[in-house]
C-alpha atoms as a PDB file:
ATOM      1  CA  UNK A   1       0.000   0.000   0.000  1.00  0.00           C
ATOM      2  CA  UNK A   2       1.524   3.068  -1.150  1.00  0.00           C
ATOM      3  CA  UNK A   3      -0.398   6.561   1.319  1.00  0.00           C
ATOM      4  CA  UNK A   4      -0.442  10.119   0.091  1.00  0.00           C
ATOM      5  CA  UNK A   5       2.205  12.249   1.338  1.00  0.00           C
ATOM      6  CA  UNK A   6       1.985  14.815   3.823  1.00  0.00           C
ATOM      7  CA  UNK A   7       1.856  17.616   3.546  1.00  0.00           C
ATOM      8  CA  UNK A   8       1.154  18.343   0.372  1.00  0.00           C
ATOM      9  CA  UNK A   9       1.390  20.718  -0.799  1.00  0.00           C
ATOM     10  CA  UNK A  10       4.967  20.929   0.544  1.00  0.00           C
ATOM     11  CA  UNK A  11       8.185  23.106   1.303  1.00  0.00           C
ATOM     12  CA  UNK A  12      11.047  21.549   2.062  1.00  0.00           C
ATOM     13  CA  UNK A  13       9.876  18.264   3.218  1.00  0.00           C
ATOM     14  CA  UNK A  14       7.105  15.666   2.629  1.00  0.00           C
ATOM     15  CA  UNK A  15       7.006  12.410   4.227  1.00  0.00           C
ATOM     16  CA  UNK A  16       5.417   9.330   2.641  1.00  0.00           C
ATOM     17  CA  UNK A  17       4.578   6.667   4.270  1.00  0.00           C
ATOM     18  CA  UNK A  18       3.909   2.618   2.283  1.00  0.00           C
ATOM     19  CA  UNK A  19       3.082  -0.764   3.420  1.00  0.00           C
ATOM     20  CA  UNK A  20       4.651  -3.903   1.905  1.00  0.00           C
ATOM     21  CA  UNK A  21       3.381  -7.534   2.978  1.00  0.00           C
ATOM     22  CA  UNK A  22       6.469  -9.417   2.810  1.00  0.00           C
ATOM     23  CA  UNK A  23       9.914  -8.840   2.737  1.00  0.00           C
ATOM     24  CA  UNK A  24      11.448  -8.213  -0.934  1.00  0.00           C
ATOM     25  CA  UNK A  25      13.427  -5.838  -3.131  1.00  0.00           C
ATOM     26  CA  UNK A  26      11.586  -2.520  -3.340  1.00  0.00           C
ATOM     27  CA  UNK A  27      12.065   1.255  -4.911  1.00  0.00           C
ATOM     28  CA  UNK A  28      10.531   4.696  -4.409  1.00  0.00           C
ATOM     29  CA  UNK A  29      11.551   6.738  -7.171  1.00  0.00           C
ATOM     30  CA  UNK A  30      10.360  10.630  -7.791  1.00  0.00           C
ATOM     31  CA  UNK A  31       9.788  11.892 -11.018  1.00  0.00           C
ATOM     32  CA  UNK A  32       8.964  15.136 -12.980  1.00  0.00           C
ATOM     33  CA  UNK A  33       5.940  15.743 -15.081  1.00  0.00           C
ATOM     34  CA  UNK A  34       8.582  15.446 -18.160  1.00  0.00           C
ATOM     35  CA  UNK A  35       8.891  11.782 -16.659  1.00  0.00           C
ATOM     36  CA  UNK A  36      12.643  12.323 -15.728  1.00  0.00           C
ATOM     37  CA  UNK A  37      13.378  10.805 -12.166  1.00  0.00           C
ATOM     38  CA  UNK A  38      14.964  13.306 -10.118  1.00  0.00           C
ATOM     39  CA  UNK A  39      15.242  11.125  -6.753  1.00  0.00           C
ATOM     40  CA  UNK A  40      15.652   7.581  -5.580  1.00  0.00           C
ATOM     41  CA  UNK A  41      14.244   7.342  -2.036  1.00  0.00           C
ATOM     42  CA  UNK A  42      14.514   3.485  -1.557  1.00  0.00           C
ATOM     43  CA  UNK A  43      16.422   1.345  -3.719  1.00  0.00           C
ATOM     44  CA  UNK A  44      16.917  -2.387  -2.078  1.00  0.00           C
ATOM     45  CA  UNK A  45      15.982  -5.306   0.384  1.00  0.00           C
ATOM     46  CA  UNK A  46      13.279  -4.268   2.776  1.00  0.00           C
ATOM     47  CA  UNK A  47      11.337  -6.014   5.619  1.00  0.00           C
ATOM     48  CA  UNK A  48       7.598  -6.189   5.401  1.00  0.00           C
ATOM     49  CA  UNK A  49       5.637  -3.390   7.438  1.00  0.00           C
ATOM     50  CA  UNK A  50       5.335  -0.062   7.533  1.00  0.00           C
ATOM     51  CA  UNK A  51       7.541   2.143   6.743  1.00  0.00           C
ATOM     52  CA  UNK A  52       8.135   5.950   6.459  1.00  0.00           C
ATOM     53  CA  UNK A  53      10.042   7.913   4.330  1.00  0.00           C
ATOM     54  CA  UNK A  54      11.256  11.933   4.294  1.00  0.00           C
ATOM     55  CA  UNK A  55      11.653  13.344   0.798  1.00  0.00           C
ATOM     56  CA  UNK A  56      13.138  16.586   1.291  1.00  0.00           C
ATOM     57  CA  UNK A  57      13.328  18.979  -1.859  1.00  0.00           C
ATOM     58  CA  UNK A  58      15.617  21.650  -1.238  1.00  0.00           C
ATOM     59  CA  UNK A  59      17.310  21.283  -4.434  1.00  0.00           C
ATOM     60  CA  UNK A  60      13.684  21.135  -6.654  1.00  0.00           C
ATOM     61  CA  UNK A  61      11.506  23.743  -8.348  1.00  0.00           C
ATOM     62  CA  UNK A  62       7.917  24.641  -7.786  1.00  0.00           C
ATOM     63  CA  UNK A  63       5.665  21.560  -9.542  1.00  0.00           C
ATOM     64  CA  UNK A  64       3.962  18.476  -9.798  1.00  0.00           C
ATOM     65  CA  UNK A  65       6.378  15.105  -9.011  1.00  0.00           C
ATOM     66  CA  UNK A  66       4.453  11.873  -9.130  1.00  0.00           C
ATOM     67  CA  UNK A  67       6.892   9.373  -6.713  1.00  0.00           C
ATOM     68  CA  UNK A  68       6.427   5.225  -7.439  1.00  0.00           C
ATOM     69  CA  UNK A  69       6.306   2.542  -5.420  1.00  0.00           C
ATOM     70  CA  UNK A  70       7.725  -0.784  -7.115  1.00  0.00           C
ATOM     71  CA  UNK A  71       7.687  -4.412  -5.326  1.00  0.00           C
ATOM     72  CA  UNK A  72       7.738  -7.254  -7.046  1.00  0.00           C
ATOM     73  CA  UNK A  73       5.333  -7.098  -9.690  1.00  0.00           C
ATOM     74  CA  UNK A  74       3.018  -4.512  -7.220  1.00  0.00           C
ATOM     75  CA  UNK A  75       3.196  -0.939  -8.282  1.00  0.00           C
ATOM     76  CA  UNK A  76       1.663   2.000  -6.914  1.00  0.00           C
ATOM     77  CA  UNK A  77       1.967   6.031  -7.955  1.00  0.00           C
ATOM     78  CA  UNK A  78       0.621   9.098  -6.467  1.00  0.00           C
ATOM     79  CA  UNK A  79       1.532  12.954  -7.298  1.00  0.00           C
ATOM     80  CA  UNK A  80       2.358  15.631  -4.875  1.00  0.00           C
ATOM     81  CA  UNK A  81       3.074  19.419  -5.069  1.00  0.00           C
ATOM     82  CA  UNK A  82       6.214  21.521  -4.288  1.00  0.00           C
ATOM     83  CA  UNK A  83       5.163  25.178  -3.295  1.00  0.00           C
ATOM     84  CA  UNK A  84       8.007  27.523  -2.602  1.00  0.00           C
END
């Protein structure tokens, strides 16, 4: 289960938060509207739970990023907004 971040809107930092049922190899990737990724949040082995992640984007311009959730063959995508 991938949740909707919060805040959102947000300025610096978001946190989302995702559930996975079993242990396994899992990424959270953030991407553009263009469709470019522009962070990789979780990239590896992870236990099964829940689990909570800060995305902090100093570094990023005002816009709409759509972040993905990939396990196995699960995925899940939701969009959030950067308001400086």
């Amino acid at each position: 289960v991938l949740e909707q971040n919060y805040p959102n809107p947000f300025n610096p930092t978001t946190t989302i938060v995702f559930s996975l049922p079993a242990t396994a190899n899992a990424t959270l990737k953030v991407y553009n509207t263009l469709g470019h990724q522009v962070a990789s949040l979780i990239d590896g082995q992870m236990q099964a739970g829940r689990h909570n992640v800060t995305f902090d984007i100093s570094d990023l311009p005002s816009g709409i990023y759509y972040y993905t959730l990939q396990q196995n063959d699960f995925t899940a995508t939701k969009k959030c907004l950067v308001l400086k």
